[in-house]
Protein backbone atom coordinates (compact mmCIF):
# COMPACT_ATOMS: atom_id res chain seq x y z
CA UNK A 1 -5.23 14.13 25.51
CA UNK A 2 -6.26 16.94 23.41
CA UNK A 3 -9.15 19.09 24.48
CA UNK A 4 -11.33 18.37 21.54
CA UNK A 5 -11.17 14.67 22.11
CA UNK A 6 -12.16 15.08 25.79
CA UNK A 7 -14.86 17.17 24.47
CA UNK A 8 -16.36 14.78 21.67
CA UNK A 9 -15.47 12.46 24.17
CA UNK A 10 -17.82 13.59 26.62
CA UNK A 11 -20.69 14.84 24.83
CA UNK A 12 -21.59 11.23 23.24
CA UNK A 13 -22.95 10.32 27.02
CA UNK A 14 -25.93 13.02 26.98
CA UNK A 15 -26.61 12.75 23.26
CA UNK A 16 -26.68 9.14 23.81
CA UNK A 17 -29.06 9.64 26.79
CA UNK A 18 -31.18 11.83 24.97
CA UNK A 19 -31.76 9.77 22.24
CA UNK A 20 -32.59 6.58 24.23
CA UNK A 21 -34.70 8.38 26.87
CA UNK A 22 -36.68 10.05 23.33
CA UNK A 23 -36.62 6.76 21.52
CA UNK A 24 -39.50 5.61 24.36
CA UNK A 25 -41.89 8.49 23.49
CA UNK A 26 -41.41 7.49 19.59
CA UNK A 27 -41.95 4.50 19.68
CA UNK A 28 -45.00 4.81 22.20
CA UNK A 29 -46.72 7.23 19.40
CA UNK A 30 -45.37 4.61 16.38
CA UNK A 31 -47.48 2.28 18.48
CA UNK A 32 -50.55 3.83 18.50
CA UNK A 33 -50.38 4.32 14.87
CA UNK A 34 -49.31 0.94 13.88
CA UNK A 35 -47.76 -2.17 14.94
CA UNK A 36 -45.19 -2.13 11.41
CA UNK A 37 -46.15 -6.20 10.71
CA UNK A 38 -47.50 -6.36 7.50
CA UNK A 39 -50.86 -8.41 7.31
CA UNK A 40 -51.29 -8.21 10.60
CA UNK A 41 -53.25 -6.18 13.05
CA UNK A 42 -52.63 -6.17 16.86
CA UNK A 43 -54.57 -4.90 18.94
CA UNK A 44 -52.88 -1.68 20.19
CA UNK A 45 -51.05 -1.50 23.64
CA UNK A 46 -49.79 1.13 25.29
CA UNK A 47 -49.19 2.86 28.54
CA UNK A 48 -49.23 6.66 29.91
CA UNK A 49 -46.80 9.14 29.46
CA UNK A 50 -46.23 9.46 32.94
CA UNK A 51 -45.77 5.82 33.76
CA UNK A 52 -43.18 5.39 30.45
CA UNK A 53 -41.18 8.81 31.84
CA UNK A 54 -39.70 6.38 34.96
CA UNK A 55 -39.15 3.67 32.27
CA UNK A 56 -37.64 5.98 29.82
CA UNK A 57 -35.51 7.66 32.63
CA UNK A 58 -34.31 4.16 34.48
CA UNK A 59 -33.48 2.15 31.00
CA UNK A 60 -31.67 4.98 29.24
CA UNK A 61 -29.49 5.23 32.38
CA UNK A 62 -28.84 1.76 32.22
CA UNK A 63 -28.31 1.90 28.89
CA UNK A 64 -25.64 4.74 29.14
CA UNK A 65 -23.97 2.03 31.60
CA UNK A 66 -23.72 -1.06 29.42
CA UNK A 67 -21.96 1.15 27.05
CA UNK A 68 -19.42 2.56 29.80
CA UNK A 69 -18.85 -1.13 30.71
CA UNK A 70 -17.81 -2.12 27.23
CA UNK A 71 -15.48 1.22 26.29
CA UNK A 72 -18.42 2.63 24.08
CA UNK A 73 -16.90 6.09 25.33
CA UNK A 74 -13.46 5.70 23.58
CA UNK A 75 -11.47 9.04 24.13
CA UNK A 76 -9.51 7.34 20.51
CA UNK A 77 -10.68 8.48 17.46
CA UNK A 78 -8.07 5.72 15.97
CA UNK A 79 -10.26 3.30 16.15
CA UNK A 80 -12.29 1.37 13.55
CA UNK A 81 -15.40 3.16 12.88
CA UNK A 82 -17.30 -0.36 11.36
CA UNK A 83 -16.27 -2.23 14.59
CA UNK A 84 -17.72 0.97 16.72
CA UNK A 85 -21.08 0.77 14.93
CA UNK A 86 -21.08 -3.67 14.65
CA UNK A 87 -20.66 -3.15 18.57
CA UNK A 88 -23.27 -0.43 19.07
CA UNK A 89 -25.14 -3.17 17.71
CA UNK A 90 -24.00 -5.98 19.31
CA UNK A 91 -24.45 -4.38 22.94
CA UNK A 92 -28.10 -2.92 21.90
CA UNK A 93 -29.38 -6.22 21.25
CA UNK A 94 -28.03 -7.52 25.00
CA UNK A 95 -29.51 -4.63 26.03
CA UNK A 96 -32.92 -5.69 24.27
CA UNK A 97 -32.31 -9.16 25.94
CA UNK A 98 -31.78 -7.83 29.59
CA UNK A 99 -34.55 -5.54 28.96
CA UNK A 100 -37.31 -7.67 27.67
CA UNK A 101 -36.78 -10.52 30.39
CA UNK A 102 -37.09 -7.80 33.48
CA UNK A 103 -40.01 -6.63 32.04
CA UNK A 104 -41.73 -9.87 32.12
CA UNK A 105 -39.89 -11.00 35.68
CA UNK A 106 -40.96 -7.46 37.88
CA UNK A 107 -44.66 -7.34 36.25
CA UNK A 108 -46.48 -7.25 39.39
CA UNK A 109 -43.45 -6.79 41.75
CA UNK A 110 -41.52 -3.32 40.90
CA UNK A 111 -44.74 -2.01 39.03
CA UNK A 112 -48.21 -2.22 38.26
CA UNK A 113 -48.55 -1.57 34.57
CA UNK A 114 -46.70 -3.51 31.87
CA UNK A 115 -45.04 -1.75 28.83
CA UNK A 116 -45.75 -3.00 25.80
CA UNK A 117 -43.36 -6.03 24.24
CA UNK A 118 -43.39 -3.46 20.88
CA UNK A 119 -42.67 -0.64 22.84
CA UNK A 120 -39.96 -1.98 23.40
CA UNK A 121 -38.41 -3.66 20.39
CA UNK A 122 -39.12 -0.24 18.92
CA UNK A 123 -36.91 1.59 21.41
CA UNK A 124 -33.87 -0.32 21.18
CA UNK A 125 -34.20 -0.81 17.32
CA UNK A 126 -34.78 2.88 16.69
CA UNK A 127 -32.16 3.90 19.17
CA UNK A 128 -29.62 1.49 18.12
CA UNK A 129 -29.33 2.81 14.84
CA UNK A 130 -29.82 6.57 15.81
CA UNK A 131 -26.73 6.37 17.73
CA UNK A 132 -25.00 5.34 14.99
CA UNK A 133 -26.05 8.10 12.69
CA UNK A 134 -25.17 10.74 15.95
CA UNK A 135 -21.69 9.11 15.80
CA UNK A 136 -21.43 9.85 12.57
CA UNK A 137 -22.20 13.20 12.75
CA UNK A 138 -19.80 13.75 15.50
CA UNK A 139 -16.83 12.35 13.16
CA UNK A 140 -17.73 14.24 10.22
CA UNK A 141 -17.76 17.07 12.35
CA UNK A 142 -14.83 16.33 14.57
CA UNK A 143 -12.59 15.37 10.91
CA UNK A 144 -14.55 18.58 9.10
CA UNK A 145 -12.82 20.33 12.49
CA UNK A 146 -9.38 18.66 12.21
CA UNK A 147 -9.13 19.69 8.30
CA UNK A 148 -10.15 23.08 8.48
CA UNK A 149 -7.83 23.41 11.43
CA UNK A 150 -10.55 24.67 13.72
CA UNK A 151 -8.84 22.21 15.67
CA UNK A 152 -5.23 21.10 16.62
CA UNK A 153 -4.34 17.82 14.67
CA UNK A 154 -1.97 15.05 16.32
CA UNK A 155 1.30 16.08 15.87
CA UNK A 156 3.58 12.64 14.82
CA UNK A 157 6.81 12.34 14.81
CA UNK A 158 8.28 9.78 12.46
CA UNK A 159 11.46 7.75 13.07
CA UNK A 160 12.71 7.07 9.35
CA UNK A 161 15.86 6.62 7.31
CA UNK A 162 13.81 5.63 3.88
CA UNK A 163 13.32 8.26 1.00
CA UNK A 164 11.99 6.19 -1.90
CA UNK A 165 8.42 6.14 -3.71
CA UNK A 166 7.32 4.01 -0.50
CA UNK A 167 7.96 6.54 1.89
CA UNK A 168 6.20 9.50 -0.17
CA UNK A 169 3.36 6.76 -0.11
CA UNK A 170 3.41 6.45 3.45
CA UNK A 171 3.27 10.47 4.00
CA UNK A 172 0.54 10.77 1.16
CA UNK A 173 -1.69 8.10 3.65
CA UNK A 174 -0.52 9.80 6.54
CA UNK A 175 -1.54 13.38 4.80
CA UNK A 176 -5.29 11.53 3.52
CA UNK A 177 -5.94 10.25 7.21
CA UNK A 178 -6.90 14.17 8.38
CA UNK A 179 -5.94 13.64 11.73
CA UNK A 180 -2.11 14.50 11.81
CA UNK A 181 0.60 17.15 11.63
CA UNK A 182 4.06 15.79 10.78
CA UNK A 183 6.29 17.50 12.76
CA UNK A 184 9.69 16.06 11.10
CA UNK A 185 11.60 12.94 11.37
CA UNK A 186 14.28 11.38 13.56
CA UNK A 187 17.30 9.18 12.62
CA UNK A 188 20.91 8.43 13.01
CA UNK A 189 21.80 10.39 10.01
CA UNK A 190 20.38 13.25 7.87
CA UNK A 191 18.86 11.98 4.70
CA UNK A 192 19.52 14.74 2.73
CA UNK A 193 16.95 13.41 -0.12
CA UNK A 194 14.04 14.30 2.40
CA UNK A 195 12.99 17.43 2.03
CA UNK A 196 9.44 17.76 2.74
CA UNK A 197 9.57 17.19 6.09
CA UNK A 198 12.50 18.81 8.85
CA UNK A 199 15.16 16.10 10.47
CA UNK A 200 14.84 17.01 14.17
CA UNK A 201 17.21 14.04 15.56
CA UNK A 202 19.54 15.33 18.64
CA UNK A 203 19.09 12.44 21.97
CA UNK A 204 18.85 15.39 24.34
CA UNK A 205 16.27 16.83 21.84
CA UNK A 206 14.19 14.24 21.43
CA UNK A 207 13.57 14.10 25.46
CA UNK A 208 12.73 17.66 26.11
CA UNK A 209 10.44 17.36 22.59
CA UNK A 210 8.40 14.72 24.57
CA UNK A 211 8.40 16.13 27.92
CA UNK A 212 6.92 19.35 26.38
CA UNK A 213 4.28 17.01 24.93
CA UNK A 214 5.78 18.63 21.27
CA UNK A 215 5.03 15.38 20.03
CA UNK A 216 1.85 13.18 20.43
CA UNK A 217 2.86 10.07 18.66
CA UNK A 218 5.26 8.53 16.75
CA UNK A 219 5.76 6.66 14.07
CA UNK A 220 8.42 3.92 13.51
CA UNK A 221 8.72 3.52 9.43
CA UNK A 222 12.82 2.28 8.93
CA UNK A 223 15.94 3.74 10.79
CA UNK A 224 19.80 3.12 11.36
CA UNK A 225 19.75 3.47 15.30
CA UNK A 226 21.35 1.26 16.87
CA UNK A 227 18.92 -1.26 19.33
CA UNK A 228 19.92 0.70 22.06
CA UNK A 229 18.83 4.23 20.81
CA UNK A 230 15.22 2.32 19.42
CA UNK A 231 14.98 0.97 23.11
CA UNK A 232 15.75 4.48 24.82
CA UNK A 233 13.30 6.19 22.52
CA UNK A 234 10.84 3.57 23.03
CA UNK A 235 11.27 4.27 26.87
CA UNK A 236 10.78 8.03 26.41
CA UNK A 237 7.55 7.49 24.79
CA UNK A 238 6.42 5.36 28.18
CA UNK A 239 7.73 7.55 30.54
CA UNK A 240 6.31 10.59 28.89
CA UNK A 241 2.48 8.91 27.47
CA UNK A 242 3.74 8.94 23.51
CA UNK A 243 1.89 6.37 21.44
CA UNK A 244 4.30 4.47 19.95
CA UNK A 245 3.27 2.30 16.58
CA UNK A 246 5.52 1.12 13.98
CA UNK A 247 4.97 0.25 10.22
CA UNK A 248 4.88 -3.92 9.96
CA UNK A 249 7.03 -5.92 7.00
CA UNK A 250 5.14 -8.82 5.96
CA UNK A 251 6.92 -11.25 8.24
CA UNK A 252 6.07 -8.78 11.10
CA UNK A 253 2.53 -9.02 9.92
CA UNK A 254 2.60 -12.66 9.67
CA UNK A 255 3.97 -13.31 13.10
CA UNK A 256 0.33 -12.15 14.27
CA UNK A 257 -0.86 -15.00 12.98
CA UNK A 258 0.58 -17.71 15.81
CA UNK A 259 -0.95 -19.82 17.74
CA UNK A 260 0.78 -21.97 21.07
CA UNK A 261 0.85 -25.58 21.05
CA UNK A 262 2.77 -28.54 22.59
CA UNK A 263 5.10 -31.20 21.25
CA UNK A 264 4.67 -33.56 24.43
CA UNK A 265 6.42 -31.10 26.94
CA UNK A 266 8.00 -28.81 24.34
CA UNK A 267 6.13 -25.58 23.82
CA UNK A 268 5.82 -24.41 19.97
CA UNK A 269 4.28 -21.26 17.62
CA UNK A 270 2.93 -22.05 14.86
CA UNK A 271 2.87 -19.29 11.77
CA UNK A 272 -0.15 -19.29 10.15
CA UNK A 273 -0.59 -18.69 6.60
CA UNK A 274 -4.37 -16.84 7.01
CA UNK A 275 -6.94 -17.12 9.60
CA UNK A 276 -9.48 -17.96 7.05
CA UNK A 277 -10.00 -21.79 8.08
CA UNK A 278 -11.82 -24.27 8.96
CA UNK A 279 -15.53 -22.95 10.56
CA UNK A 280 -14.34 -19.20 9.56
CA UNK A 281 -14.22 -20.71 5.79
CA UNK A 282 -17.19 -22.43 6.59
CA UNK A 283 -19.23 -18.51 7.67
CA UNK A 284 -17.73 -16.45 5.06
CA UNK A 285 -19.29 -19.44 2.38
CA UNK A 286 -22.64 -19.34 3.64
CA UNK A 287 -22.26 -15.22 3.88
CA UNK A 288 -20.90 -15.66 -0.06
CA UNK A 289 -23.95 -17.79 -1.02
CA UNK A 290 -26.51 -15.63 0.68
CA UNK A 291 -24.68 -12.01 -0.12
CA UNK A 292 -24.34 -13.29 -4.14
CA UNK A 293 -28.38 -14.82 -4.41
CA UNK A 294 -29.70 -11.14 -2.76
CA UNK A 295 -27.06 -8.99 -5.45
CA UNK A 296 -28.27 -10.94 -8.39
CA UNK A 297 -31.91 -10.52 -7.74
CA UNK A 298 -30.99 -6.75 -6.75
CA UNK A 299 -29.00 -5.93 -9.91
CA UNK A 300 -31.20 -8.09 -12.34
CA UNK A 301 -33.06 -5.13 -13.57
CA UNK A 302 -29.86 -3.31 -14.21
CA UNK A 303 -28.39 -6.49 -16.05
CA UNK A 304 -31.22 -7.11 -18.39
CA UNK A 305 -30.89 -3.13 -19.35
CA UNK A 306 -26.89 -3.63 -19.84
CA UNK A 307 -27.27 -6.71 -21.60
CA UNK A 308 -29.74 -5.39 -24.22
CA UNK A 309 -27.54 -2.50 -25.04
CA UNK A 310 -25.02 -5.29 -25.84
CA UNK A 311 -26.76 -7.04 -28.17
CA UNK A 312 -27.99 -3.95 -29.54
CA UNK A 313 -24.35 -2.31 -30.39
CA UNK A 314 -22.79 -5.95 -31.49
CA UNK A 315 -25.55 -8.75 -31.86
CA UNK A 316 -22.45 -11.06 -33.21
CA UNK A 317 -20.99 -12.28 -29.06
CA UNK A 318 -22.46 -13.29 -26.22
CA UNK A 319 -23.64 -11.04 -23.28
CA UNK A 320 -21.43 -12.31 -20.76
CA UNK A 321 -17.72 -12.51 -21.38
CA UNK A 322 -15.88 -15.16 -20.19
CA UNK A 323 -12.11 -15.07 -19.02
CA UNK A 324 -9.79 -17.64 -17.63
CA UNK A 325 -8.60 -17.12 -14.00
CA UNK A 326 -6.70 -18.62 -11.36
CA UNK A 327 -8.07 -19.09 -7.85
CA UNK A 328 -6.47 -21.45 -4.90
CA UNK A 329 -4.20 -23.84 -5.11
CA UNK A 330 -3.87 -23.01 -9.08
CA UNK A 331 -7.23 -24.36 -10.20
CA UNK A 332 -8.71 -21.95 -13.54
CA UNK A 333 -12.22 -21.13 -13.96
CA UNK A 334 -14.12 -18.98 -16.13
CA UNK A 335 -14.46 -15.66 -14.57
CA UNK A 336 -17.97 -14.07 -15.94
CA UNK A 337 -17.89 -9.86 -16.39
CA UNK A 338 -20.27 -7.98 -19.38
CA UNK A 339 -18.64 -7.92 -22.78
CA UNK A 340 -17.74 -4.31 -23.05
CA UNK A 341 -15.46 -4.82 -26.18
CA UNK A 342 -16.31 -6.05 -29.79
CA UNK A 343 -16.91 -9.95 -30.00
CA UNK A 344 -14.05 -10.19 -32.91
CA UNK A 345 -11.77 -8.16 -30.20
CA UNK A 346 -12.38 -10.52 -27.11
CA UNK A 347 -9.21 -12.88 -26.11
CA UNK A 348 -11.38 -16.12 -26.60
CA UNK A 349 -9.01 -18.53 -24.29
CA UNK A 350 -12.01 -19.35 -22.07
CA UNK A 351 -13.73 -20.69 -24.97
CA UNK A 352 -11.57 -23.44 -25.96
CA UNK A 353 -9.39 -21.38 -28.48
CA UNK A 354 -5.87 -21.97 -28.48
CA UNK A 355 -3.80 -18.93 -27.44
CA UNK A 356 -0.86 -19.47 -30.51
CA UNK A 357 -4.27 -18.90 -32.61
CA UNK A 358 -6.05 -16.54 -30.87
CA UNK A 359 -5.99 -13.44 -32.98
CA UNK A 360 -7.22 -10.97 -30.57
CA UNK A 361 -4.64 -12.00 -27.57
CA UNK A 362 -2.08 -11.17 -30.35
CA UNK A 363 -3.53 -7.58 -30.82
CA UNK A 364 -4.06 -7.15 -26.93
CA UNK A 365 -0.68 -7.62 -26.79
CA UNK A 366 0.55 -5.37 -29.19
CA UNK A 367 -1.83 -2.64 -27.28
CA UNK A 368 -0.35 -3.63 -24.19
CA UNK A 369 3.41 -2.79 -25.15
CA UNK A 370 2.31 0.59 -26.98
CA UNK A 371 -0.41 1.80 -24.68
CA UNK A 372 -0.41 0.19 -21.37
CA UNK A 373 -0.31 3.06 -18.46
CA UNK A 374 0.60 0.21 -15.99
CA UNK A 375 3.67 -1.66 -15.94
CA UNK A 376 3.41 -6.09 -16.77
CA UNK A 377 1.44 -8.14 -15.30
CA UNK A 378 -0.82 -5.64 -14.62
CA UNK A 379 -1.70 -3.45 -17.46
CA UNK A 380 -4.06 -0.94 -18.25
CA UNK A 381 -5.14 0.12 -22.08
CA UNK A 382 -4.81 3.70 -22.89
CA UNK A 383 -7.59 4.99 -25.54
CA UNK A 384 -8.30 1.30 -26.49
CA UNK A 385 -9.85 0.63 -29.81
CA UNK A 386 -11.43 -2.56 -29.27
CA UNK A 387 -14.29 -1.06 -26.39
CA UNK A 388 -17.72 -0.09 -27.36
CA UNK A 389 -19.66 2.56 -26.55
CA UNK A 390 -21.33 1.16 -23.42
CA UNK A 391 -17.89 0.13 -21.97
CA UNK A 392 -16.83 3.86 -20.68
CA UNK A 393 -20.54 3.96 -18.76
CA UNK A 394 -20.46 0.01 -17.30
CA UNK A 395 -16.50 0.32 -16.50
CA UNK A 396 -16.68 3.74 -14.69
CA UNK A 397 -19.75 1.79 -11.91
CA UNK A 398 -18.42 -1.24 -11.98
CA UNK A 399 -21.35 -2.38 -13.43
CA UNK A 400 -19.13 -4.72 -16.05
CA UNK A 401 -19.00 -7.05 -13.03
CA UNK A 402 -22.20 -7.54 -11.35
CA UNK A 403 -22.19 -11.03 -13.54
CA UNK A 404 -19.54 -12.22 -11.09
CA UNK A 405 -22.30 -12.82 -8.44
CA UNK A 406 -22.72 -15.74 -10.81
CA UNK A 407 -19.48 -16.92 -9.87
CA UNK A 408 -19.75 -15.91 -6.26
CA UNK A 409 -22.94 -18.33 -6.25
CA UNK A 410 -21.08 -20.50 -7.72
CA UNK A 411 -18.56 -20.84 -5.22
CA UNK A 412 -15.37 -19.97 -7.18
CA UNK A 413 -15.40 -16.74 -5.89
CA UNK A 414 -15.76 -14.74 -2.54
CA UNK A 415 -17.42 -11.00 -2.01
CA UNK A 416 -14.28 -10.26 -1.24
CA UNK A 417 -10.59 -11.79 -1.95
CA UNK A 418 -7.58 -10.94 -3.48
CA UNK A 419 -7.55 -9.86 -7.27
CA UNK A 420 -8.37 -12.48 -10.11
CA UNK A 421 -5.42 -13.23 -11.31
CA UNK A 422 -5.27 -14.42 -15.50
CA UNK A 423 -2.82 -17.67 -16.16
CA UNK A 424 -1.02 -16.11 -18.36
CA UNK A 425 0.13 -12.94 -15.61
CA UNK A 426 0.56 -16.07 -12.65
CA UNK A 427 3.10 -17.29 -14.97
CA UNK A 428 5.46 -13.96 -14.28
CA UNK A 429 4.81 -14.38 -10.85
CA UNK A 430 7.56 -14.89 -7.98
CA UNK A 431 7.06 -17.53 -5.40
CA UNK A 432 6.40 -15.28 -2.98
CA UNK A 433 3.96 -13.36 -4.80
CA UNK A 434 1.77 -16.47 -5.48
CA UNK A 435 0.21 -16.56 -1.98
CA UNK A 436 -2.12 -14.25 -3.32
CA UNK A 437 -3.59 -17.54 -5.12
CA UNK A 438 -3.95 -19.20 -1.96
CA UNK A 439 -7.77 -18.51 -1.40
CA UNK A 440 -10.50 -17.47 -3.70
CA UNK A 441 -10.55 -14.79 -5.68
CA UNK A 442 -13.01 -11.81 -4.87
CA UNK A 443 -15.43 -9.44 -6.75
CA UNK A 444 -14.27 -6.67 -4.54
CA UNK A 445 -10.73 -6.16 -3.15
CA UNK A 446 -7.83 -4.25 -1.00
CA UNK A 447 -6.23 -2.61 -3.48
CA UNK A 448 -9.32 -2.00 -5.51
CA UNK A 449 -9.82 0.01 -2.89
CA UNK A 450 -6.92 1.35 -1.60
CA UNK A 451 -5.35 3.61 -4.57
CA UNK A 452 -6.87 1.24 -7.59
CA UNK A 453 -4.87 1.67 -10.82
CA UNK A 454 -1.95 3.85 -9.10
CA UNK A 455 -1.12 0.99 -7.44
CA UNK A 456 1.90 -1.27 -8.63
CA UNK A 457 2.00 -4.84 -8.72
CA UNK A 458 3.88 -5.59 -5.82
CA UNK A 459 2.09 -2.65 -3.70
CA UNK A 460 -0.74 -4.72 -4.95
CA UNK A 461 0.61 -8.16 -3.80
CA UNK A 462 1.29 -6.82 -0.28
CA UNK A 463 -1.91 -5.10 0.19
CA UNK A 464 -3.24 -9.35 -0.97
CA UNK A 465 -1.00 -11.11 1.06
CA UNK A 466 -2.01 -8.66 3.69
CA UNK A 467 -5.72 -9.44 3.62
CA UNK A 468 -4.75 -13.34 3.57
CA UNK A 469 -2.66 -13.20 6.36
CA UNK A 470 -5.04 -10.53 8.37
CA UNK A 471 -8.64 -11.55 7.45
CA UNK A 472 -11.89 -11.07 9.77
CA UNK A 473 -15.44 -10.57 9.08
CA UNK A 474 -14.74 -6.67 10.21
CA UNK A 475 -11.97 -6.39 7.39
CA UNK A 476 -14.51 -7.64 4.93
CA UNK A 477 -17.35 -5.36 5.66
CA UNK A 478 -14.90 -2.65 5.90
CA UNK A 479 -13.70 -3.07 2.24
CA UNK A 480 -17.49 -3.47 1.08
CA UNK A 481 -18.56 -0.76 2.40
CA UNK A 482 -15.39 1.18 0.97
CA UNK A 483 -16.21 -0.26 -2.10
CA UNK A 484 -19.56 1.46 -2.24
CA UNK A 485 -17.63 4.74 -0.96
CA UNK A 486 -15.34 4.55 -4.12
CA UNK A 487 -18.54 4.08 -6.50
CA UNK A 488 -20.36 6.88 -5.26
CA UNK A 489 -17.17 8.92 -5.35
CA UNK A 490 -17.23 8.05 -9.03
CA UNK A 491 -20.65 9.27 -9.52
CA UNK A 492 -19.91 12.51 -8.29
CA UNK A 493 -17.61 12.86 -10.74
């Protein structure tokens, strides 16, 4: 354990203690001022400052507990920030549970005076949520720390024999992540093509490199040791407290996805292509429906603005573009964005024109082979001559798809999902590659989100067939709210 994570470690229980015990005071004085329910005035409640200071001092300490109980106080700084804050939340509101019903059962037995119901729905709602902004403070600080070097970063040893594109891929996240040192890279043999990192592989090295705690983690990417060396290292990294993670392949990844059944007395694992079924389809619907109404009525303001600077630059097309896409189980709809290109320019296959006739698919194509900075099916128009004025402003937001709320509404797309894919790219696709059509499309996506146009196709694909196979209501909000990270980074710019 390094001494800076014992020492943000450590410091979250007093903050956390502070904050709770305040949150009592504030919300005593919000109180007095108001009761925060518009059209409606209670009459005000509230109790002494020296019969809340037991309160305060009791329920903060019991607060501090619940947390300890649940691994609140996580010496990791691995772990996922949105499920740290969703359970901040989650144990908050049992705490405003507990909290309310042994206020109303020890009225008269373990005190005299009652504390206000508001009081209290104040306090845990105002502390809740000013815990999370303290632990995110304490990360900004703690990464700020780690990538200024004020602090020692976690030095990770990788076990590797690849030196392709991949693996500078895999160093580049490794370098983005802030939190490690690579100290070099262990195999059978020297790949002499790796040069940006030393090869420190010697058996009787690699134990004294983890007994001298040289190494905190490592790594396992790809390597020609035999099982036997693998299961010795593995070993070492027990014996001498190394984390020990390894890189998955996508059948590795799949294999998650099991689940144990019976055929009469014969015990079986099922694969599973994606835990996105059945009642968890049913959730991330009604979150779709409700999450696509609220961004429609948010962004109408901005889409009536958009959409007369349409009509205004080329009166001749509609507003809203349509394009053909493919969703699961092959099924096409009409995918709904802002017309940021000239009406005569627009590949019209979504409105019943034939593609053999369809002028501008011919000329998209001939700007695809001579200007496309992404390799087919994906492509990417260099300097294109068919865009308007307003397409460099709406395309550099995202603001060309806020219409696919529409569609989201709709229901033949999801907040989030793989890419849209167009017919005519599925129809390059290999078999494996079409499991990315094997649930709904989303506005928002992995890769979108995770490198954007560097990414190839098939890095692409993965990072899809990942999300299928991997899916949870944390991985959504966690590439939402990276999605509004990546729009504000644009702003910036």
């Amino acid at each position: 354990m390094k001494k800076h994570e014992l020492i943000f470690w450590i410091i979250k229980v007093p903050l956390d203690f502070i904050i709770i015990f305040s949150c009592f005071f504030i919300a005593r004085e919000i109180r007095l001022v108001s009761d925060l329910i518009p059209w409606i005035e209670l009459p005000v409640q509230t109790i002494s400052h020296a019969e809340l200071f037991f309160f305060a001092l009791f329920w903060a300490s019991l607060f501090i507990a619940l947390f300890a109980l649940h691994s609140l106080y996580s010496i990791k700084i691995f772990h996922s920030k949105i499920k740290e804050f969703l359970e901040i939340i989650r144990y908050g509101f049992y705490f405003f549970i507990f909290f309310s019903v042994c206020v109303y059962l020890w009225n008269g037995i373990i005190y005299e005076n009652e504390i206000p119901r508001l009081i209290v729905i104040f306090t845990c709602v105002i502390g809740t949520f000013s815990i999370i902004l303290e632990r995110i403070i304490l990360n900004n600080i703690q990464y700020h720390l780690l990538k200024k070097w004020k602090i020692p970063k976690r030095k990770l040893l990788l076990i590797n024999s690849k030196s392709n594109k991949g693996f500078e891929k895999i160093l580049e996240d490794i370098s983005h992540s802030r939190i490690y040192e690579i100290i070099g890279y262990i195999n059978e043999n020297e790949n002499e093509k790796i040069t940006s990192i030393p090869y420190l592989w010697g058996k009787n090295d690699l134990k004294v490199l983890l007994e001298e705690k040289k190494c905190d983690e490592i790594l396992f990417i790809d390597s020609d040791f035999k099982k036997k060396d693998l299961f010795q290292i593995w070993e070492y990294s027990r014996i001498f407290w190394i984390r020990y993670r390894y890189i998955t392949n996508s059948f590795d990844i799949t294999k998650t996805n099991t689940s144990l059944s019976l055929i009469h007395n014969i015990p079986v694992i099922e694969l599973e292509n994606t835990p996105l079924d059945k009642w968890s389809k049913v959730g991330k619907r009604i979150f779709d429906i409700f999450a696509g109404i609220i961004w429609v009525i948010l962004a109408a303001p901005l889409m009536i603005i958009v959409a007369v600077c349409i009509k205004l630059e080329d009166p001749s097309g509609p507003i809203f573009f349509k394009n053909k896409r493919t969703w699961e189980l092959g099924n096409e709809f009409s995918l709904y964005k802002f017309r940021y290109m000239r009406w005569k320019y627009c590949v019209k296959d979504a409105y019943g024109v034939d593609t053999e006739k369809d002028d501008a698919l011919k000329f998209e194509q001939e700007l695809i082979k001579k200007q496309s900075s992404r390799h087919w099916p994906l492509y990417k128009i260099k300097n294109d001559p068919r865009k308007t004025k307003i397409w460099t402003f709406i395309e550099k937001y995202s603001i060309d798809e806020l219409p696919q709320f529409f569609n989201v509404v709709l229901g033949n797309m999801s907040l989030v999902g793989p890419r849209p894919h167009q017919p005519r790219e599925v129809q390059k696709y290999s078999l494996e590659e079409k499991r990315v059509l094997t649930i709904k499309p989303g506005v928002t996506w992995m890769a979108q989100v995770n490198g954007r146009e560097e990414n190839d196709f098939k890095t692409e694909a993965k990072l899809d067939i990942f999300y299928i196979e991997n899916w949870s209501i944390l991985l959504d909000l966690k590439i939402i709210l990276k999605t509004f990270s990546v729009i504000l980074e644009r702003i910036k710019k």
